[in-house]
PDB file of N, CA and C in Angstrom:
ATOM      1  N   UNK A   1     124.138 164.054 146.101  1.00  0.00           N
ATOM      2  CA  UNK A   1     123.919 162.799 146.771  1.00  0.00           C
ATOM      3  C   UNK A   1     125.114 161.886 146.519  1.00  0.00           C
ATOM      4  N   UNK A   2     125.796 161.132 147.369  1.00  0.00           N
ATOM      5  CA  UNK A   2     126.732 160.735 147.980  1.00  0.00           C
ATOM      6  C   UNK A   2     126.410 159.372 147.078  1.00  0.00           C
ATOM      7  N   UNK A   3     127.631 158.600 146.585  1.00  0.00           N
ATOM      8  CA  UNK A   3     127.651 156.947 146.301  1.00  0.00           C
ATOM      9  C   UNK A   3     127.332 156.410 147.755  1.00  0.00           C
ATOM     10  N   UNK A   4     126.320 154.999 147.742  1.00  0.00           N
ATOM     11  CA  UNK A   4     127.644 154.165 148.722  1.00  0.00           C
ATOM     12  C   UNK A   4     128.473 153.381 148.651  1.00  0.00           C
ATOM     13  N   UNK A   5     128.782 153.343 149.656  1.00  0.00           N
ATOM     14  CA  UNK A   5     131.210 152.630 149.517  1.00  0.00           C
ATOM     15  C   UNK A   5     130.556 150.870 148.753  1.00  0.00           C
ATOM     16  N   UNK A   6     131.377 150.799 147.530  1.00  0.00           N
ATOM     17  CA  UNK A   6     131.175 149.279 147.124  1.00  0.00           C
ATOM     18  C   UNK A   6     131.574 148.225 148.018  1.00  0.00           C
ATOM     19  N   UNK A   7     130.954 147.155 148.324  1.00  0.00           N
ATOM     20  CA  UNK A   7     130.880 146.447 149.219  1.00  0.00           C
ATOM     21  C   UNK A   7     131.189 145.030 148.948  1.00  0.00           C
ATOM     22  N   UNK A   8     131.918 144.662 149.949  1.00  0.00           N
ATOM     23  CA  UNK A   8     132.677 143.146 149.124  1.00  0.00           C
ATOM     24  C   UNK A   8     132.316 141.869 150.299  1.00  0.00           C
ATOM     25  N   UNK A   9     132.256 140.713 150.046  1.00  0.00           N
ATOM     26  CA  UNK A   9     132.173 139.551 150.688  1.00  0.00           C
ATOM     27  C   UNK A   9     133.394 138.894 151.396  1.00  0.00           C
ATOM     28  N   UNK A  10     133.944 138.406 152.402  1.00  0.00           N
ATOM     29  CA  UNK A  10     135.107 138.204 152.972  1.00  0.00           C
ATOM     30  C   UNK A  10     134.810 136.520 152.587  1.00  0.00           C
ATOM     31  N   UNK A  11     135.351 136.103 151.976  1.00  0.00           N
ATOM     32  CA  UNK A  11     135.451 134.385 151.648  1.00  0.00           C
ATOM     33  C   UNK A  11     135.663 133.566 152.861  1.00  0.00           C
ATOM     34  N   UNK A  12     135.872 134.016 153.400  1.00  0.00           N
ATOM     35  CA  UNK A  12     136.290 133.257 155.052  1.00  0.00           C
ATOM     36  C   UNK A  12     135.298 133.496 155.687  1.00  0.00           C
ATOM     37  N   UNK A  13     134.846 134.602 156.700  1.00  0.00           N
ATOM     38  CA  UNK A  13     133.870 134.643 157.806  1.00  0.00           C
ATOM     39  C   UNK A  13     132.447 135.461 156.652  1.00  0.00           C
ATOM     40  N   UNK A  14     132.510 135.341 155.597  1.00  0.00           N
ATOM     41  CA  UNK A  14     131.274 135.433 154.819  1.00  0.00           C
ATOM     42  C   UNK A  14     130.965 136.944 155.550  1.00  0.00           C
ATOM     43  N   UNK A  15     131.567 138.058 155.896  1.00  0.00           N
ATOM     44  CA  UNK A  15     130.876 139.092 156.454  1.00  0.00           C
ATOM     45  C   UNK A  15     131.673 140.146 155.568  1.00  0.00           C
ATOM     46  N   UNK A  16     130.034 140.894 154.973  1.00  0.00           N
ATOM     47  CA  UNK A  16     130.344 141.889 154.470  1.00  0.00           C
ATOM     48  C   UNK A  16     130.666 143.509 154.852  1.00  0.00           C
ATOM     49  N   UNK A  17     131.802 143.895 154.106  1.00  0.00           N
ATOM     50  CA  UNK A  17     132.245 144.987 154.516  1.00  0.00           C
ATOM     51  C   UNK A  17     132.662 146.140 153.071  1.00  0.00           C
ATOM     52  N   UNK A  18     133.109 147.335 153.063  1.00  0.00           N
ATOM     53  CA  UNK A  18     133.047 148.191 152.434  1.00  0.00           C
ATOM     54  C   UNK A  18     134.700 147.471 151.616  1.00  0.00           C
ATOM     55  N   UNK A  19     134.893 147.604 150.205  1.00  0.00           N
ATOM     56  CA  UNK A  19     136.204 146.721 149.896  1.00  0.00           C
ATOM     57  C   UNK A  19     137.231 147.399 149.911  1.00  0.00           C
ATOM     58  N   UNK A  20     137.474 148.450 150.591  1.00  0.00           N
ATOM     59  CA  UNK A  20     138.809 148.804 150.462  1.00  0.00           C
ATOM     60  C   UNK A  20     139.863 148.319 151.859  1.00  0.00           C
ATOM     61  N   UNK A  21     138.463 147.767 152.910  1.00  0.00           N
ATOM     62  CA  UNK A  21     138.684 147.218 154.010  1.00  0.00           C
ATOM     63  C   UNK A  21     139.505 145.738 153.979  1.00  0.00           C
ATOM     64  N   UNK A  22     139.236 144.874 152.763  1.00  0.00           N
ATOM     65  CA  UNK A  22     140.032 143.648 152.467  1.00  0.00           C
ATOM     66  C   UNK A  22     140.418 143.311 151.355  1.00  0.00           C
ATOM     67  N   UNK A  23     141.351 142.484 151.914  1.00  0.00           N
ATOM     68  CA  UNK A  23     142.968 141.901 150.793  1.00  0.00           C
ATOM     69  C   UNK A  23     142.115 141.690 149.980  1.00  0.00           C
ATOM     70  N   UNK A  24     142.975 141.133 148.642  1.00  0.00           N
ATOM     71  CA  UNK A  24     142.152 140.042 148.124  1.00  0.00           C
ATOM     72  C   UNK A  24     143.608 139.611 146.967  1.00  0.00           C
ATOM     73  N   UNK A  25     142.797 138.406 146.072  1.00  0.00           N
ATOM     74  CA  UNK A  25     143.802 137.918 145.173  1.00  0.00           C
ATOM     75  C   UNK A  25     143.048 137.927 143.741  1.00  0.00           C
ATOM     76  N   UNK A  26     143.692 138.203 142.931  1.00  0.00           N
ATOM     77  CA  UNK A  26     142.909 138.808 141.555  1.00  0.00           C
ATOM     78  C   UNK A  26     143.919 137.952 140.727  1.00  0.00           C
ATOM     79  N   UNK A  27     142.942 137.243 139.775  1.00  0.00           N
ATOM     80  CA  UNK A  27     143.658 136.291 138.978  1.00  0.00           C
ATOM     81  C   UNK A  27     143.767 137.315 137.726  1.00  0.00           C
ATOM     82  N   UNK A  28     144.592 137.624 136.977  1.00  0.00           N
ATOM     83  CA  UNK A  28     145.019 138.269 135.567  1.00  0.00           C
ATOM     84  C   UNK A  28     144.910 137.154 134.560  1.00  0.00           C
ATOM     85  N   UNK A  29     144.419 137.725 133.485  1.00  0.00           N
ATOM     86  CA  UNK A  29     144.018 137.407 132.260  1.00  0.00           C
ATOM     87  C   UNK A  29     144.992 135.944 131.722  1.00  0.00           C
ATOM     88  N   UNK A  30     146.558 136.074 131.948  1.00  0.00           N
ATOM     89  CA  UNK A  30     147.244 134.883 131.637  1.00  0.00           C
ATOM     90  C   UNK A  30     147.237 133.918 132.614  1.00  0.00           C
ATOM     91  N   UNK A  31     146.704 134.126 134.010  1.00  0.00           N
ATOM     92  CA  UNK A  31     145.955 132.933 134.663  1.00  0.00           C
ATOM     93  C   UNK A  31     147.081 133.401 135.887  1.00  0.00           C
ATOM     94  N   UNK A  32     147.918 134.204 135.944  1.00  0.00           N
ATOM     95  CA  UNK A  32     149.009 134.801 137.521  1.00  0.00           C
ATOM     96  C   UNK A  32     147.976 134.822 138.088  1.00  0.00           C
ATOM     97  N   UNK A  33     148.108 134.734 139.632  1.00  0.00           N
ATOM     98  CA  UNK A  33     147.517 135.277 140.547  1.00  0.00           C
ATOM     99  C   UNK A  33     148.422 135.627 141.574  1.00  0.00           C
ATOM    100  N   UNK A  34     147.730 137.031 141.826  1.00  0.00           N
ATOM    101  CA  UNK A  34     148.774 138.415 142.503  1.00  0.00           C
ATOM    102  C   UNK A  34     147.138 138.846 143.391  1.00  0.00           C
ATOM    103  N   UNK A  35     149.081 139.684 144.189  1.00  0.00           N
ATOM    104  CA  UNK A  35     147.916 139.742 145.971  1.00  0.00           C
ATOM    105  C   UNK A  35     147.915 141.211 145.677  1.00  0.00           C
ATOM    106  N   UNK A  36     147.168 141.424 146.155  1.00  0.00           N
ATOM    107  CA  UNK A  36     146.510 142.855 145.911  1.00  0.00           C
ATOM    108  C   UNK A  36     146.010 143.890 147.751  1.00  0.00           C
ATOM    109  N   UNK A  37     146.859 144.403 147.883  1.00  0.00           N
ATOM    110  CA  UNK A  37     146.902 145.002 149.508  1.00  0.00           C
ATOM    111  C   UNK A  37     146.317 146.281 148.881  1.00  0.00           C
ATOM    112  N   UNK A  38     145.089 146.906 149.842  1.00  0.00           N
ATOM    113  CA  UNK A  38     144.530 148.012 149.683  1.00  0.00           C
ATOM    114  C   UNK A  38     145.468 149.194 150.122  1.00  0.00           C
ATOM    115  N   UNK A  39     145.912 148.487 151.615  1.00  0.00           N
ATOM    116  CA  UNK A  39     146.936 149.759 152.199  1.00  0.00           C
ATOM    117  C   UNK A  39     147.874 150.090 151.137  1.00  0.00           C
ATOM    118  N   UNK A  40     148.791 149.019 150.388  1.00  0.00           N
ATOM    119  CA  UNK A  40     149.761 149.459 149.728  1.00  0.00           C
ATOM    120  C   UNK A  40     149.880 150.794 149.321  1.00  0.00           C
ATOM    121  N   UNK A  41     151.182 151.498 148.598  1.00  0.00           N
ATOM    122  CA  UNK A  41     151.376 152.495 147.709  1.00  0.00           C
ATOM    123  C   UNK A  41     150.733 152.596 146.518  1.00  0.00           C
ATOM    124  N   UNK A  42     151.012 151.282 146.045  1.00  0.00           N
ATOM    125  CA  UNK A  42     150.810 151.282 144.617  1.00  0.00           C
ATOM    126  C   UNK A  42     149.319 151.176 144.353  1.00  0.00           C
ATOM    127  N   UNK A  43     148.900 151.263 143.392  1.00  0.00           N
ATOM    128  CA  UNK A  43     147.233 151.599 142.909  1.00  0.00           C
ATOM    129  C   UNK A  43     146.956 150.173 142.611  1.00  0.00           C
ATOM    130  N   UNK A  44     145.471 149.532 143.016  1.00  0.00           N
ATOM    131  CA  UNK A  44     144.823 148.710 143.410  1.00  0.00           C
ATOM    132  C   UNK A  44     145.047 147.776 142.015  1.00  0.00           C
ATOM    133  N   UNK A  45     145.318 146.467 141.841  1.00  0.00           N
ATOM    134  CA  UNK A  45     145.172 145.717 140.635  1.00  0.00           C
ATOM    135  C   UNK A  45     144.017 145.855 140.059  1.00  0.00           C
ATOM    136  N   UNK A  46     144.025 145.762 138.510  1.00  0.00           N
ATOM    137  CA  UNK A  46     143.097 145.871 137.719  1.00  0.00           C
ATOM    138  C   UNK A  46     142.484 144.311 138.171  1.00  0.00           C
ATOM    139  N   UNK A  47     141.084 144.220 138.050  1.00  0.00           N
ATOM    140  CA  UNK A  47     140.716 142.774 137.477  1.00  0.00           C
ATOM    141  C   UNK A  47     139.860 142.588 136.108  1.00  0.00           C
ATOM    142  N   UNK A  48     140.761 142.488 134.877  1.00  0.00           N
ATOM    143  CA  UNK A  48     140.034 142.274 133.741  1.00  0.00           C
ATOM    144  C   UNK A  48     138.905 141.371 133.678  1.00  0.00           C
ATOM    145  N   UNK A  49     138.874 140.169 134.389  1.00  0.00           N
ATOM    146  CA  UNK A  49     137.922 138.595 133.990  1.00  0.00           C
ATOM    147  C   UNK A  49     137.061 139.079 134.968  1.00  0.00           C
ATOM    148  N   UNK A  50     137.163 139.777 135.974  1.00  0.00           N
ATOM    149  CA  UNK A  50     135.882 139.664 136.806  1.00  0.00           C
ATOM    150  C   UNK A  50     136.559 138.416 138.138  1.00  0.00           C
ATOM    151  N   UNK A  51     137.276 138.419 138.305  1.00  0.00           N
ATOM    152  CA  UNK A  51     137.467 136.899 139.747  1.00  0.00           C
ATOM    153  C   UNK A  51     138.559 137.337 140.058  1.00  0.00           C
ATOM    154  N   UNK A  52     138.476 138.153 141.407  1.00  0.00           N
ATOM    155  CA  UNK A  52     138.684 138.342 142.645  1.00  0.00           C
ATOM    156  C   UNK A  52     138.621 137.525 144.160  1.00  0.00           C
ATOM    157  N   UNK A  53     139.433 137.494 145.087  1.00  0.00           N
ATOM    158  CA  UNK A  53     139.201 136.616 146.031  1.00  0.00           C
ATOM    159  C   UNK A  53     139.070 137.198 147.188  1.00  0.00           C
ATOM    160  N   UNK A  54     138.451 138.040 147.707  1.00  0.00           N
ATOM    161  CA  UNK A  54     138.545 138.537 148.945  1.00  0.00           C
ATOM    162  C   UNK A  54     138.303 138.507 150.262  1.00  0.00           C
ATOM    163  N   UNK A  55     139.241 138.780 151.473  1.00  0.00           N
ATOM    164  CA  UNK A  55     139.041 138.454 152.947  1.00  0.00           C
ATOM    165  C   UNK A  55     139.401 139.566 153.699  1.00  0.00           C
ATOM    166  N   UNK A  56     139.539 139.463 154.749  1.00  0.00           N
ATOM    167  CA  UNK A  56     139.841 139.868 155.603  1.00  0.00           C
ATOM    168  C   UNK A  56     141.187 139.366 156.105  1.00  0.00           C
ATOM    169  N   UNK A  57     142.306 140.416 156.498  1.00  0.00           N
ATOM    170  CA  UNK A  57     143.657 140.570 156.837  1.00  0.00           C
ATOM    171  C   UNK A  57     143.615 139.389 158.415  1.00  0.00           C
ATOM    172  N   UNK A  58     142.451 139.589 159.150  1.00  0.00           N
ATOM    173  CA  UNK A  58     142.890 138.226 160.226  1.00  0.00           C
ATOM    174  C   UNK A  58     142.332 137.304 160.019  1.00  0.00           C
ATOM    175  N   UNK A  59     141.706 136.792 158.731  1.00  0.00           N
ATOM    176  CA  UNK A  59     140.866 135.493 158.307  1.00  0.00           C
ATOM    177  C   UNK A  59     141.706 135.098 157.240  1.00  0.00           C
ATOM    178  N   UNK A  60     143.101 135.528 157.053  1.00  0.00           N
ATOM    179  CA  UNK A  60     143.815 135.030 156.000  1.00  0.00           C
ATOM    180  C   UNK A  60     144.232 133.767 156.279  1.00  0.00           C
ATOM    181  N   UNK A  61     144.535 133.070 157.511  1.00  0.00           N
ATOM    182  CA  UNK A  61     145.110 131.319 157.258  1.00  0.00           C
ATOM    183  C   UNK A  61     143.976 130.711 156.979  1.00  0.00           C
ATOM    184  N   UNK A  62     142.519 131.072 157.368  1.00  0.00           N
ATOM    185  CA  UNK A  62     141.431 130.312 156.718  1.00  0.00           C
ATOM    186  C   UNK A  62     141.231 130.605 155.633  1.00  0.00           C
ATOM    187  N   UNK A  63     141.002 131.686 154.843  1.00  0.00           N
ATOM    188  CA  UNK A  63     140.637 131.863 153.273  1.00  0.00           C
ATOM    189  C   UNK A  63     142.071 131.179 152.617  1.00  0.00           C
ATOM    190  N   UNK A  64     142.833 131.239 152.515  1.00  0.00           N
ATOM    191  CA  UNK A  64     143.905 130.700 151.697  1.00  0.00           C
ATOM    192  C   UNK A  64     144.030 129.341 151.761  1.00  0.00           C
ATOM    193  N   UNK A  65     143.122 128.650 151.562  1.00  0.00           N
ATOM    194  CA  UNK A  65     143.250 126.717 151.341  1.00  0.00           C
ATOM    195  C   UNK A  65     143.272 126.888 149.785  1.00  0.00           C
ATOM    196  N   UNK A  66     144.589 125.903 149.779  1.00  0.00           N
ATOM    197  CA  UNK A  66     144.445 126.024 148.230  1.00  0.00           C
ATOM    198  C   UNK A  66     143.854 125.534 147.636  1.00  0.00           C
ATOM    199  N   UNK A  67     143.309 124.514 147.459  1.00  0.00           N
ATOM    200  CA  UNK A  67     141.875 124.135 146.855  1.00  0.00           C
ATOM    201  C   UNK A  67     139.948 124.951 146.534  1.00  0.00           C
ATOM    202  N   UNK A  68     140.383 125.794 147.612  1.00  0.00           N
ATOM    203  CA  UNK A  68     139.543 126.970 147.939  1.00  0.00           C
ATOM    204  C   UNK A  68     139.888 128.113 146.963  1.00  0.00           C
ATOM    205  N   UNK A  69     140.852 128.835 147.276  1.00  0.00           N
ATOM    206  CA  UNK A  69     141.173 129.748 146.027  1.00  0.00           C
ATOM    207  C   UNK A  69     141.352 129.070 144.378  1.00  0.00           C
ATOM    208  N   UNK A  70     141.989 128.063 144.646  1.00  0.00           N
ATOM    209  CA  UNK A  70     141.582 127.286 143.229  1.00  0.00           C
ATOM    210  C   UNK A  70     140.619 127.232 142.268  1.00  0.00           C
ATOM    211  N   UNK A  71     139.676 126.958 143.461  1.00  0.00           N
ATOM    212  CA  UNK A  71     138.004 126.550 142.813  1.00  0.00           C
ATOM    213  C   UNK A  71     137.285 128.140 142.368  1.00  0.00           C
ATOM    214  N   UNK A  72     137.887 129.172 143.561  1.00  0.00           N
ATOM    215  CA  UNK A  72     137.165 130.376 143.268  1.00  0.00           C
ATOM    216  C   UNK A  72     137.592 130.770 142.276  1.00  0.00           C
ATOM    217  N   UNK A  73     139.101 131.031 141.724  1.00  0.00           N
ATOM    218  CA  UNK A  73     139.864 131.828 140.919  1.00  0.00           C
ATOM    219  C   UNK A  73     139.424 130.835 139.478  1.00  0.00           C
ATOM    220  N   UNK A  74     138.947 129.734 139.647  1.00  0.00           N
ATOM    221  CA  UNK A  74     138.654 129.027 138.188  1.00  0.00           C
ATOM    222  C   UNK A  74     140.117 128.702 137.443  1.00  0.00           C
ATOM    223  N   UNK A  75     141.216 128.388 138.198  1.00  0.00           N
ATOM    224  CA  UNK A  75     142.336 128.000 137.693  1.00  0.00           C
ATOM    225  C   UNK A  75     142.714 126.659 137.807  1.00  0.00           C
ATOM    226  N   UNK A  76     143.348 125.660 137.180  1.00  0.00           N
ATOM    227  CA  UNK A  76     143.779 124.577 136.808  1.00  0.00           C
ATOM    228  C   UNK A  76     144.358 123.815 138.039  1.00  0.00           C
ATOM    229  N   UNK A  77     144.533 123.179 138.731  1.00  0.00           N
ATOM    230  CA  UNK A  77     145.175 122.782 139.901  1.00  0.00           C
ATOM    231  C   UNK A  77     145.286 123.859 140.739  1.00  0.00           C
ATOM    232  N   UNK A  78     146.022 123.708 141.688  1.00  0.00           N
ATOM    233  CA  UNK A  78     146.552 124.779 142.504  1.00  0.00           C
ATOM    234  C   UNK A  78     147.703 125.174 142.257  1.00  0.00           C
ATOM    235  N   UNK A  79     147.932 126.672 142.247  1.00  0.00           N
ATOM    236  CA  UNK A  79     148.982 127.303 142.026  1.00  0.00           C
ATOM    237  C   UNK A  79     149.467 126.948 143.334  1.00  0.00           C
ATOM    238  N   UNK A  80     151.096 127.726 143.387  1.00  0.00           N
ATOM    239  CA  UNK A  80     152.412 127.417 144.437  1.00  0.00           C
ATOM    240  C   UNK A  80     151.862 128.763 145.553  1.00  0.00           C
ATOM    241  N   UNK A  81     151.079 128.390 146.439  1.00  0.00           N
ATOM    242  CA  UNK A  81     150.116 129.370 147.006  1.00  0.00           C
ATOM    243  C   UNK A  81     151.218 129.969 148.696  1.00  0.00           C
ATOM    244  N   UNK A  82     152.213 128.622 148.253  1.00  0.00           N
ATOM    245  CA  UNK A  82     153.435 129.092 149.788  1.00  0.00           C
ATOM    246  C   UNK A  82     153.806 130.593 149.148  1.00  0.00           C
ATOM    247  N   UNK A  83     154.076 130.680 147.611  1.00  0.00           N
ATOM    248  CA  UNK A  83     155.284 131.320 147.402  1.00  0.00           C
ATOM    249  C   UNK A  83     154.698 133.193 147.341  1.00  0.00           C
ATOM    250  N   UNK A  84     153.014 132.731 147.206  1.00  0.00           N
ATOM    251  CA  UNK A  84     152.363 133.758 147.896  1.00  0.00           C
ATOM    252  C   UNK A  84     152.015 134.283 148.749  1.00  0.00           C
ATOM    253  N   UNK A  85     151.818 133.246 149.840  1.00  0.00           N
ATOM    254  CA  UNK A  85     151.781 133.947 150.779  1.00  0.00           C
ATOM    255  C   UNK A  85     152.787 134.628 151.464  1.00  0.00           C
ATOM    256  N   UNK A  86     154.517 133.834 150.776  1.00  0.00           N
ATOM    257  CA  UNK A  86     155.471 134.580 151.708  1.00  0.00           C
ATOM    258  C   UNK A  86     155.250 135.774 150.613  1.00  0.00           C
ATOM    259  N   UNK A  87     154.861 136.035 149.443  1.00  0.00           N
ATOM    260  CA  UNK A  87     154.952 137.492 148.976  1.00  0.00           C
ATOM    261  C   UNK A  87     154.132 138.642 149.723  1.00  0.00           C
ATOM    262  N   UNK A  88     152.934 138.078 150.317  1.00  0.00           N
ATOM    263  CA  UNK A  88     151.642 138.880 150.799  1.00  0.00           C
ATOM    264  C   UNK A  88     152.363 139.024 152.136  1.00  0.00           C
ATOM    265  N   UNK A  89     153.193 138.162 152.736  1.00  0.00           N
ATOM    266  CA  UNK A  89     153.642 138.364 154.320  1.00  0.00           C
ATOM    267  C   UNK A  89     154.747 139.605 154.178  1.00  0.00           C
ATOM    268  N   UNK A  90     155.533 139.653 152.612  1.00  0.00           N
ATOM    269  CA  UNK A  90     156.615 140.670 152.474  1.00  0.00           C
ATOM    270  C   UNK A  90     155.629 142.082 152.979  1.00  0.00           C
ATOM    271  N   UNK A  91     154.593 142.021 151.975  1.00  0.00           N
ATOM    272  CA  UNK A  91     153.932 143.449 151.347  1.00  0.00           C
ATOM    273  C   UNK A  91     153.462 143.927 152.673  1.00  0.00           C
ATOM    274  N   UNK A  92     152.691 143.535 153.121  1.00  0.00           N
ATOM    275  CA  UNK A  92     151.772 143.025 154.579  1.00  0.00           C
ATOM    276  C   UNK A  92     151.850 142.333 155.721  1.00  0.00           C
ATOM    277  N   UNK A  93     153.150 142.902 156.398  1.00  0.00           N
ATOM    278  CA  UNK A  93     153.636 141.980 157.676  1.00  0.00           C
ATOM    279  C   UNK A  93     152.996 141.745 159.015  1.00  0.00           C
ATOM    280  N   UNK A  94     151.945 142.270 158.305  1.00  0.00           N
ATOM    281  CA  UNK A  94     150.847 141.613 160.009  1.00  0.00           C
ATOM    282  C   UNK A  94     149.882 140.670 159.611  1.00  0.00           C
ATOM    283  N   UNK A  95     149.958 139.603 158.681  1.00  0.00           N
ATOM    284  CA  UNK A  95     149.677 138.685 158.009  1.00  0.00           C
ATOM    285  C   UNK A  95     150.448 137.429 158.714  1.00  0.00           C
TER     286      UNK A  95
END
């Protein structure tokens, strides 16, 4: 008997889908927050704390208010959230 696929919440249009289907942003233990692309090469970020941010690849100019990821990620002001997204636009150019 078969798992089923773990299933994640899209922070933007609130519709759930299987998570390998969306981005997300995973805050690390010293408080970075790094974008995390499923398609990528590289193997999926760990999330030690448990807080993850996840959406959907065409609901990304709405999920990314920085005050929004702020509040979710439980971090101190808002991080420099331009200098991420031009990183997530490098990784992921249909963003």
């Amino acid at each position: 008997m078969s798992k089923p696929p773990a299933l994640r919440c899209c922070q933007a249009c609130r519709k759930i889908e299987p998570k390998k289907e969306l981005l997300r942003l995973v805050r690390l233990p010293d408080g970075e927050i790094v974008f995390d692309d499923p398609m990528a090469e590289k193997p999926r970020v760990k999330c030690p704390n448990g807080r993850s941010y996840s959406f959907h690849r065409e609901c990304a100019k709405k999920a990314l208010v920085p005050g929004k990821v702020a509040h979710f990620l439980k971090v101190e002001g808002n991080r420099n959230l331009e200098d991420l997204l031009d990183q997530m636009k490098k990784m992921s150019p249909s963003l």
